[in-house]
Protein backbone atom coordinates (compact mmCIF):
# COMPACT_ATOMS: atom_id res chain seq x y z
CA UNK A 1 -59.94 -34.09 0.62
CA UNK A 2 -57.03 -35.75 1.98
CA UNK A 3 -53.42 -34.66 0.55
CA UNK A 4 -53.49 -38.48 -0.91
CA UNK A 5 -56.51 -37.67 -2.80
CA UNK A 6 -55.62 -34.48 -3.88
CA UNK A 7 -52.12 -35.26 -5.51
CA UNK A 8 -53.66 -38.78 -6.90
CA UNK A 9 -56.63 -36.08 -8.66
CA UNK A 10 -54.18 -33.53 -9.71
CA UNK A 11 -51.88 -36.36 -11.51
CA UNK A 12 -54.25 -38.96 -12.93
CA UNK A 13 -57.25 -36.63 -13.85
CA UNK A 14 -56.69 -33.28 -14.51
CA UNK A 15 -56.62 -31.90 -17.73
CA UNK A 16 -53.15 -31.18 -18.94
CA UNK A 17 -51.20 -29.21 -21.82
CA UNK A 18 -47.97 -30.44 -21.41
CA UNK A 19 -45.64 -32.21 -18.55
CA UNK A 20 -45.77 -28.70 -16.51
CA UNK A 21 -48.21 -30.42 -13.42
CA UNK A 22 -45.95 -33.59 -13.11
CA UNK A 23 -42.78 -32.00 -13.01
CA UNK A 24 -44.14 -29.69 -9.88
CA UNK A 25 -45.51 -32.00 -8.11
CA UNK A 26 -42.51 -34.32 -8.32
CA UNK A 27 -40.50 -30.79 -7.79
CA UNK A 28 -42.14 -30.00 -4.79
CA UNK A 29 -42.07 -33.85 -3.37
CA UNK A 30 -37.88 -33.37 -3.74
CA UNK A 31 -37.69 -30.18 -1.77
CA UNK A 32 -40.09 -31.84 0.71
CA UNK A 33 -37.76 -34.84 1.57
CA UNK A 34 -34.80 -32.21 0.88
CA UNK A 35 -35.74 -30.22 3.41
CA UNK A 36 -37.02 -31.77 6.89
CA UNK A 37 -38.97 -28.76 8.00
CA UNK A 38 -41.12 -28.92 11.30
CA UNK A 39 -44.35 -27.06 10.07
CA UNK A 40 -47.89 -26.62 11.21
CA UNK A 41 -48.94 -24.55 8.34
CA UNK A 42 -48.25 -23.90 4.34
CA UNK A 43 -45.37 -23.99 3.47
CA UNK A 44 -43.95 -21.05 1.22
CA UNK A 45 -41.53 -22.09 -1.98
CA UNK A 46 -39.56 -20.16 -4.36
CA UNK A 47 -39.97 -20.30 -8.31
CA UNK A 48 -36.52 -20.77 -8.03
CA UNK A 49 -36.34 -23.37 -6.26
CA UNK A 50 -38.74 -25.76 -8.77
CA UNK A 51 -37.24 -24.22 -11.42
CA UNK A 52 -33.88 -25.62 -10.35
CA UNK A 53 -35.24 -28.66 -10.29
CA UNK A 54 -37.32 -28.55 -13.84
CA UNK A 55 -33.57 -27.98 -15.22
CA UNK A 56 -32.49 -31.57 -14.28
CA UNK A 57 -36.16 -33.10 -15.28
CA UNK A 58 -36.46 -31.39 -18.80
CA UNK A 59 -32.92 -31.67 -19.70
CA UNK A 60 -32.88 -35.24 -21.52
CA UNK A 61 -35.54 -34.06 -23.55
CA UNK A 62 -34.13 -31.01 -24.56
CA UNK A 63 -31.03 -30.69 -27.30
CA UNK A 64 -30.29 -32.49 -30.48
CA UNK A 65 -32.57 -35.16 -30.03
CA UNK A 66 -35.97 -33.26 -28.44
CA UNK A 67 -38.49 -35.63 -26.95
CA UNK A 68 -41.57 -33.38 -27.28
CA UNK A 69 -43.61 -32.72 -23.92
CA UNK A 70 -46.87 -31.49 -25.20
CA UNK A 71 -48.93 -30.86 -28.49
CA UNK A 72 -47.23 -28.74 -30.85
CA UNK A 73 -48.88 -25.92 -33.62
CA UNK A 74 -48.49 -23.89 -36.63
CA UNK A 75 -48.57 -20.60 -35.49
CA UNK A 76 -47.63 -18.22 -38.92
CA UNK A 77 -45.06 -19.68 -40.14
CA UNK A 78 -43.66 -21.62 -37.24
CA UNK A 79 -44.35 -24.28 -34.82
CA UNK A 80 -45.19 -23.20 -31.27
CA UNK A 81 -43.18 -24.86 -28.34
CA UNK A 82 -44.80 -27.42 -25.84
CA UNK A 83 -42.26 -26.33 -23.53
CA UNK A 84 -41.54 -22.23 -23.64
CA UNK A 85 -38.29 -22.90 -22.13
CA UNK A 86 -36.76 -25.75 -24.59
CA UNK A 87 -34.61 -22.96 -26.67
CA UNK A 88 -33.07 -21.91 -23.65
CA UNK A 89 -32.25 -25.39 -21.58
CA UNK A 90 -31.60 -26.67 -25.04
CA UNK A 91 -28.47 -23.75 -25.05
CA UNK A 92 -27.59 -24.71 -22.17
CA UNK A 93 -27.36 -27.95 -22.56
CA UNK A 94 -25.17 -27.85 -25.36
CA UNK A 95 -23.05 -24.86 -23.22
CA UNK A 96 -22.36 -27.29 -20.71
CA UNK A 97 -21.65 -30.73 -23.41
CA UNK A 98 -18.96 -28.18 -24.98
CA UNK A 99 -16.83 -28.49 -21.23
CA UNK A 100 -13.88 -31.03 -21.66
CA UNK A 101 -15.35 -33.26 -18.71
CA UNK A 102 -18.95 -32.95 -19.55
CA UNK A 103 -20.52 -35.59 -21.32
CA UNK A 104 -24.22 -35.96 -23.41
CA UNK A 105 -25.22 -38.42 -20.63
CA UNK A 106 -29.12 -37.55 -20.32
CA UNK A 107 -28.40 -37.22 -16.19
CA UNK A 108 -25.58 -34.30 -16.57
CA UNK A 109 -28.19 -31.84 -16.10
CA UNK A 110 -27.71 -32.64 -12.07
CA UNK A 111 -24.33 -32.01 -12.06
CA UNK A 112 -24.62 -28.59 -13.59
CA UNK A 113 -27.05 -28.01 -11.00
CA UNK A 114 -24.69 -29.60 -8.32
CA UNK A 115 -22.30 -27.00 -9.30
CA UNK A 116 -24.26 -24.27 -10.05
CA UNK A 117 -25.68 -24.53 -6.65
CA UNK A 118 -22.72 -25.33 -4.56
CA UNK A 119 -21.45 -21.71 -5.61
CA UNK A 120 -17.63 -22.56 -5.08
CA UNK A 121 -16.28 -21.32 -8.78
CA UNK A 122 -16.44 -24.59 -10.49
CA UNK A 123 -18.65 -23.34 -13.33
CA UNK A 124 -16.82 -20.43 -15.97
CA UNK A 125 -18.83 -17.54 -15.37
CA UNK A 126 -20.30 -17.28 -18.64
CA UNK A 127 -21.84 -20.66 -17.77
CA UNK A 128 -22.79 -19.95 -14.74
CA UNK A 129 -24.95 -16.38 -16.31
CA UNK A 130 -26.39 -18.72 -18.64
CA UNK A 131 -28.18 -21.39 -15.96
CA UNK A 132 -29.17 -18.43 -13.90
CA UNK A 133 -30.78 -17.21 -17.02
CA UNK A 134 -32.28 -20.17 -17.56
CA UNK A 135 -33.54 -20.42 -14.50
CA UNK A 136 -35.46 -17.10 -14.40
CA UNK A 137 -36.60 -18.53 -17.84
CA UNK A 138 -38.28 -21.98 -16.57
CA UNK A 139 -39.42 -19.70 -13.37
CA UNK A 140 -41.88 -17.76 -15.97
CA UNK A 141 -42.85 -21.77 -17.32
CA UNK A 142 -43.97 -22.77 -13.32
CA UNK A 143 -46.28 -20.34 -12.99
CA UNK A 144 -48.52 -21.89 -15.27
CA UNK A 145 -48.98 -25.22 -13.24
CA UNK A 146 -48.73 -23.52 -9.72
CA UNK A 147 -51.89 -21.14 -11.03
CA UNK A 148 -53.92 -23.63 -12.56
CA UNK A 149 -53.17 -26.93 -10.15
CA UNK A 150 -56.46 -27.57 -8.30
CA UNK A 151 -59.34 -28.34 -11.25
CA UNK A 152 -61.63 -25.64 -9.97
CA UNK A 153 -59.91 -21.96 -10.86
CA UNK A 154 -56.99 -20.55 -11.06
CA UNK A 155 -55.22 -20.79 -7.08
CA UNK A 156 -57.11 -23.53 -6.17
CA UNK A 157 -54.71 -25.50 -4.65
CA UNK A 158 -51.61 -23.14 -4.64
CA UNK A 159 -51.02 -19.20 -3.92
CA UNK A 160 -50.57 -16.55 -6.22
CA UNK A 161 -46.46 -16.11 -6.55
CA UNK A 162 -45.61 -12.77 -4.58
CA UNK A 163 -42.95 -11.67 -2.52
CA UNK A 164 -42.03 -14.54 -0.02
CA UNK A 165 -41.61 -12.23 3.14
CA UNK A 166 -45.65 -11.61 2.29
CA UNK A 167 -46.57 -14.85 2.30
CA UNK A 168 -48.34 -16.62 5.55
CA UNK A 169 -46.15 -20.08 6.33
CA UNK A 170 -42.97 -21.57 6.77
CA UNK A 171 -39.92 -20.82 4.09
CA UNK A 172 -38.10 -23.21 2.23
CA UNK A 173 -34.69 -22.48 3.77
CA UNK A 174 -32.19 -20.46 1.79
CA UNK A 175 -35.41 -18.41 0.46
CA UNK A 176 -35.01 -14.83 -0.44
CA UNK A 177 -37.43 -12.12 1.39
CA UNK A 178 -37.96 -10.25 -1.79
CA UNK A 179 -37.76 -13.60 -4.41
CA UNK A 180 -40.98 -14.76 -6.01
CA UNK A 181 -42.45 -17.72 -3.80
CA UNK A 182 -46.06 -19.34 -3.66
CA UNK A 183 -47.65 -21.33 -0.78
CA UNK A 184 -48.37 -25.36 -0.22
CA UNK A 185 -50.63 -26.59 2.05
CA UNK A 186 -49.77 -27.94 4.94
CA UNK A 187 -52.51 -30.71 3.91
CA UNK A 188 -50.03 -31.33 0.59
CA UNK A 189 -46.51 -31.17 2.07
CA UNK A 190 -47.50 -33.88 5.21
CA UNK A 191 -48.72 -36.40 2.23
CA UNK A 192 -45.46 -35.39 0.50
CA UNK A 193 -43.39 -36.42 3.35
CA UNK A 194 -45.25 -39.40 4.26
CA UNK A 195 -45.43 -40.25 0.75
CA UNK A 196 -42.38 -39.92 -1.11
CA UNK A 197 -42.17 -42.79 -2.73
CA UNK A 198 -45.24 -43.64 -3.75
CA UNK A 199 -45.92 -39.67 -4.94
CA UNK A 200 -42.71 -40.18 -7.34
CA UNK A 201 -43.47 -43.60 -8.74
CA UNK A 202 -47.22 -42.01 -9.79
CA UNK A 203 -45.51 -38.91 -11.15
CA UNK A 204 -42.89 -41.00 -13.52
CA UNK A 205 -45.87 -43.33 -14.39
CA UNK A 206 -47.94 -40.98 -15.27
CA UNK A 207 -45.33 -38.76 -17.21
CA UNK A 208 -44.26 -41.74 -19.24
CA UNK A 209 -47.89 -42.29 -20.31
CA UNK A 210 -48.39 -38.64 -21.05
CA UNK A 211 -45.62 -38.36 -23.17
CA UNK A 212 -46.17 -41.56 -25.11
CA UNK A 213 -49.24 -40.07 -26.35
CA UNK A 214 -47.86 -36.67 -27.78
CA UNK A 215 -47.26 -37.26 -31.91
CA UNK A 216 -43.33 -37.03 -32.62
CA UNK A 217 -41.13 -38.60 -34.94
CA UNK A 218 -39.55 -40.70 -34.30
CA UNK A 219 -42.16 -42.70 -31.68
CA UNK A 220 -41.52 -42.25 -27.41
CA UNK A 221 -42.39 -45.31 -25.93
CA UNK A 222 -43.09 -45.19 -22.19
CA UNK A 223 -40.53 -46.88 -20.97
CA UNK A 224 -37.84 -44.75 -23.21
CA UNK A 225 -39.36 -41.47 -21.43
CA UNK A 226 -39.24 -43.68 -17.84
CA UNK A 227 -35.58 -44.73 -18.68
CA UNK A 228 -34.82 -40.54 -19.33
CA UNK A 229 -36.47 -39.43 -16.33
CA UNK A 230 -35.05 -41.98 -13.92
CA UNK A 231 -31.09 -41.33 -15.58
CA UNK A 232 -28.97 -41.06 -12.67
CA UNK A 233 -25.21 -39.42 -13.27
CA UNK A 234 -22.32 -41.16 -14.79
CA UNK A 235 -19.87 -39.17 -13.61
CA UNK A 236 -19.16 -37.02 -10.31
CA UNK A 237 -18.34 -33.13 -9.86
CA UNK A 238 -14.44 -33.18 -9.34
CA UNK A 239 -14.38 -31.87 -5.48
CA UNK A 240 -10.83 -30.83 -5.55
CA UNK A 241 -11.59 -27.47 -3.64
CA UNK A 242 -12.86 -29.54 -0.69
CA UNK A 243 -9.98 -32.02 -0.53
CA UNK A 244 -7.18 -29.46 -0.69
CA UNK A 245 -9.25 -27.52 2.22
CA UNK A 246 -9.56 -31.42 4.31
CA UNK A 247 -5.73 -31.99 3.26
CA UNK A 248 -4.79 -28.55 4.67
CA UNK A 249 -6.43 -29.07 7.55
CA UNK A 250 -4.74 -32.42 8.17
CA UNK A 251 -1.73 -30.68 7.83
CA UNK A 252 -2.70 -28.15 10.34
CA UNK A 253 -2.78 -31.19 12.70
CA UNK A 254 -6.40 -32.17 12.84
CA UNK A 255 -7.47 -35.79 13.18
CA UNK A 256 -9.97 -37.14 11.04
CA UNK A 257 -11.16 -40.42 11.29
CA UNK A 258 -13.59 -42.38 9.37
CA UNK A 259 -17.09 -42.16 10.56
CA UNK A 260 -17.42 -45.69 9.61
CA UNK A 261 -14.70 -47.91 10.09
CA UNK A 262 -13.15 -45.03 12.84
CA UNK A 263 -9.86 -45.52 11.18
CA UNK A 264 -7.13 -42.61 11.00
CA UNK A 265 -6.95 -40.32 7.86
CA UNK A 266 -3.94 -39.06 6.30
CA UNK A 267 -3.38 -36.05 3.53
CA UNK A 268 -2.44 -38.56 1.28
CA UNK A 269 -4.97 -41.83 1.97
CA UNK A 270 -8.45 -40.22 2.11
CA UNK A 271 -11.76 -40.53 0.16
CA UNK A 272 -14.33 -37.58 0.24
CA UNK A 273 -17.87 -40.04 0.98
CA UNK A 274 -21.52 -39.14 -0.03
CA UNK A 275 -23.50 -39.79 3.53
CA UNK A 276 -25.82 -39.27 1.14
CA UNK A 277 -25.22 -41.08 -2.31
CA UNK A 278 -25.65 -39.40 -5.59
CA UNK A 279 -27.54 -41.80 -7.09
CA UNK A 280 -30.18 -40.36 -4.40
CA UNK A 281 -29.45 -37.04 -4.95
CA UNK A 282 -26.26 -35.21 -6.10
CA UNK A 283 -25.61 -33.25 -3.05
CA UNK A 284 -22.20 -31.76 -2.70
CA UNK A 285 -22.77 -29.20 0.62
CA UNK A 286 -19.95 -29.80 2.69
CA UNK A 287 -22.34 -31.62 5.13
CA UNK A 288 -22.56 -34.38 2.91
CA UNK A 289 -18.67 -34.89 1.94
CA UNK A 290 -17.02 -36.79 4.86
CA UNK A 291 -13.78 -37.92 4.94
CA UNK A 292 -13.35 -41.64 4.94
CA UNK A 293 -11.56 -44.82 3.94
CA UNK A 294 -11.00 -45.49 0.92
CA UNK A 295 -11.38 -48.83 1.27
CA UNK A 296 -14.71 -49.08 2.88
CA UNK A 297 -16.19 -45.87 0.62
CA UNK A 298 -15.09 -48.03 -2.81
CA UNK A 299 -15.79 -51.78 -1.37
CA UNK A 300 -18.45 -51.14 1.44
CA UNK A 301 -20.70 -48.47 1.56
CA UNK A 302 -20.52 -47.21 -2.59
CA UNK A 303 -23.96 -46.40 -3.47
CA UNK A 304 -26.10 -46.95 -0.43
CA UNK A 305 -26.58 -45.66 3.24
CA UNK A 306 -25.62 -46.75 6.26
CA UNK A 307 -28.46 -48.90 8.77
CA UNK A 308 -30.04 -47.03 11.34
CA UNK A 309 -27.42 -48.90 13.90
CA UNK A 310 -24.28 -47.77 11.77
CA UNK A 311 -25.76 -43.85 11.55
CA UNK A 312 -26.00 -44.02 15.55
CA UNK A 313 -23.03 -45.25 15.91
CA UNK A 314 -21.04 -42.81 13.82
CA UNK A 315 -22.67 -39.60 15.67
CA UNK A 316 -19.69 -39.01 17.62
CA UNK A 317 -16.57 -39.22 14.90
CA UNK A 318 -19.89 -37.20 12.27
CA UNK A 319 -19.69 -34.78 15.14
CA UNK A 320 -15.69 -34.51 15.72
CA UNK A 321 -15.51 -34.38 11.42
CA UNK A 322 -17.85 -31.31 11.45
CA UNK A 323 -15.79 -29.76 14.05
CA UNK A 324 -12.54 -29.89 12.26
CA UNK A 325 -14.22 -27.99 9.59
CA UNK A 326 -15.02 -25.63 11.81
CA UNK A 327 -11.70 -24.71 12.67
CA UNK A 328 -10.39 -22.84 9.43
CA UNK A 329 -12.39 -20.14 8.45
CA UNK A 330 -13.17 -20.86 4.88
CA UNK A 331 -14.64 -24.20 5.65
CA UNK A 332 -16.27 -22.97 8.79
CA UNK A 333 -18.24 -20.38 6.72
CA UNK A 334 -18.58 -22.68 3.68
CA UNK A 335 -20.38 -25.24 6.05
CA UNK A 336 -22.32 -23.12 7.84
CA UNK A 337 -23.59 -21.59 4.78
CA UNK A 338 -24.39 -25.12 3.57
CA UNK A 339 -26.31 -26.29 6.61
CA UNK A 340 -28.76 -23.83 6.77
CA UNK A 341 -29.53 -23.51 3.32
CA UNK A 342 -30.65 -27.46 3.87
CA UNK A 343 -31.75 -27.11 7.31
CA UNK A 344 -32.78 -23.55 7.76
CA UNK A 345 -29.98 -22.75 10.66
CA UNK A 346 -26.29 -22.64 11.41
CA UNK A 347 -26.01 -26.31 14.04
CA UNK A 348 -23.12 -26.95 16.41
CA UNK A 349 -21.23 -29.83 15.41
CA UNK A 350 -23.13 -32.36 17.47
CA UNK A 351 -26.62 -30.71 16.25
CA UNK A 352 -25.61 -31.18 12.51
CA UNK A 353 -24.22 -35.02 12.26
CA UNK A 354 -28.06 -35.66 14.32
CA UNK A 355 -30.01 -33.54 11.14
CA UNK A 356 -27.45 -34.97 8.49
CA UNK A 357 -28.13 -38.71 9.66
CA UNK A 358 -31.79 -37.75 10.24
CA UNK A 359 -31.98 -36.67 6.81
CA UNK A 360 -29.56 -39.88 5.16
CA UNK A 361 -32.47 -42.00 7.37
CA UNK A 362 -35.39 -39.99 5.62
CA UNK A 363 -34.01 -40.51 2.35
CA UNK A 364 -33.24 -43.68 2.59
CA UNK A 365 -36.50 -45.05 3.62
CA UNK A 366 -38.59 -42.71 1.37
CA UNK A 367 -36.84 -43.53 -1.97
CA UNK A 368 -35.77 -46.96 -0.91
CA UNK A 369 -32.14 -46.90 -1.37
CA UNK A 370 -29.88 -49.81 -0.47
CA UNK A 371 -28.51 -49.96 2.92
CA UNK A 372 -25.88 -52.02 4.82
């Protein structure tokens, strides 16, 4: 079977339980367009790294107002979960709503991850404990679909979760040696790349429909559990770390300029720009936070990415911006740090504004966001 046919079986006909085989497979087709590996075999992924994902998926159906994602059952004298995890996302959910900038928004669950993820002390610790607890708590939850995906057994389609080092293929970058992992094949993550967008539309369609079904009071319509799983953030992680380290810099008498207009920054008139917007994915790796006009960030570019032509162009000031991070050692590490856990290596300068535009590019043409 072609990868095509196999994700189009494993959505549309396989028996299912609950959500847990849509929310991989759209998992896995996010890390796939996340991630622009160079692979000629499978492809080895950490629990983690779906689970992480799950968080933001599951979390406007978790809390006060629970959207149930599977039949439910008396079991003694109380009602079994359809997903094992809701008590704990549904804690920390309302952890993370209790924050004086945190809102009940059903897209907030990205920005916890945002932060979570970026590792740079925004979250209180006690916070931060709880979402790695969760985590390990939704990575027990993706077994289930990872053994059973495949119709004919359990492993049919994916590995058995082991240590990653002992896995055969090519690791997600930023995986752990010793960290539970299981395999894709190669045949799966080509039609994931090639794919994107059509693999995510049939995911969300078929989620909404699923979910419609399931008995709860009040009623889900479809497009109520399509308006949920499409939520994109309100608001934006406050990045005041990274401008006081761009300011400093400044200071120190580096010139940035603008990537897109090629204007000169100053400490005190200077925007921190998505490449990649956050309505396409809240990334906040120093990569993806360039220095630029205010101007043309508010007016111009906002939400989308730039044409092929303007990405080109930009390479050199990308370039000279990724070098004046690399001057002072905190950003230097932070960046490095942050380009291979998305690329899977430390890049010179020159390297990393080719594999960040690559990547805007990708993105850009697989989930058809606006350009200009």
């Amino acid at each position: 079977m072609t990868g095509r046919e196999i994700l189009a079986a494993l959505l549309r006909h396989e028996s299912k339980s609950n959500t847990y085989k849509f929310a991989l497979i759209r998992a896995l087709n996010d890390l796939a367009l996340e991630h622009p590996l160079a692979v000629t075999g499978d492809v080895v992924v950490p629990l983690r790294r779906v689970a992480e994902r799950w968080l933001v998926y599951y979390w406007p159906f978790v809390g006060e107002k629970p959207v149930y994602q599977g039949a439910r059952a008396m079991k003694g004298d109380s009602v079994t979960q359809d997903i094992s995890f809701r008590p704990a996302l549904s804690a920390l959910r309302a952890a993370w709503e209790a924050l004086p900038h945190a809102s009940d928004h059903p897209a907030e669950g990205a920005l916890l991850l945002t932060d979570y993820r970026a590792g740079r002390e925004r979250l209180p610790t006690t916070l931060r404990q709880q979402t790695e607890t969760t985590v390990k708590v939704i990575m027990q939850a993706v077994r289930q679909p990872v053994r059973y995906a495949g119709g004919t057994g359990p492993h049919a389609l994916f590995s058995l979760p082991s240590p990653a080092a002992s896995l055969p293929g090519t690791p997600l970058p930023g995986t752990l040696s010793a960290e539970p992992a299981f395999t894709v094949p190669l045949v799966v993550w080509e039609a994931l790349r090639e794919l994107s967008l059509w693999v995510e539309a049939l995911c969300l369609h078929e989620w909404s429909l699923y979910v419609e079904q399931v008995r709860q009071e009040p009623a889900v319509g479809r497009g109520q559990v399509f308006s949920l799983l499409t939520a994109m953030p309100e608001g934006r992680v406050a990045l005041t770390w990274e401008r006081h380290q761009v300011r400093l810099l400044m200071l120190a008498g580096h010139n940035f300029q603008c990537p897109w207009t090629g204007l000169n920054l100053s400490p005190t008139r200077f925007d921190l720009d998505h490449l990649i917007p956050i309505s396409a994915f809240p990334i906040n790796e120093l990569w993806n936070l360039l220095p630029s006009d205010p101007q043309h960030n508010s007016h111009v570019k906002r939400h989308r990415i730039p044409s092929v032509q303007r990405l080109q162009q930009a390479l050199p000031l990308l370039s000279q911006t990724y070098q004046h991070l690399g001057q002072a050692g905190i950003t230097s590490q932070v960046l490095t740090r942050d380009a291979q856990q998305r690329f899977g290596q430390g890049l010179t300068a020159p390297l990393l504004a080719l594999a960040a535009t690559d990547l805007a590019d990708a993105v850009a043409n697989s989930r058809n966001v606006p350009r200009y």
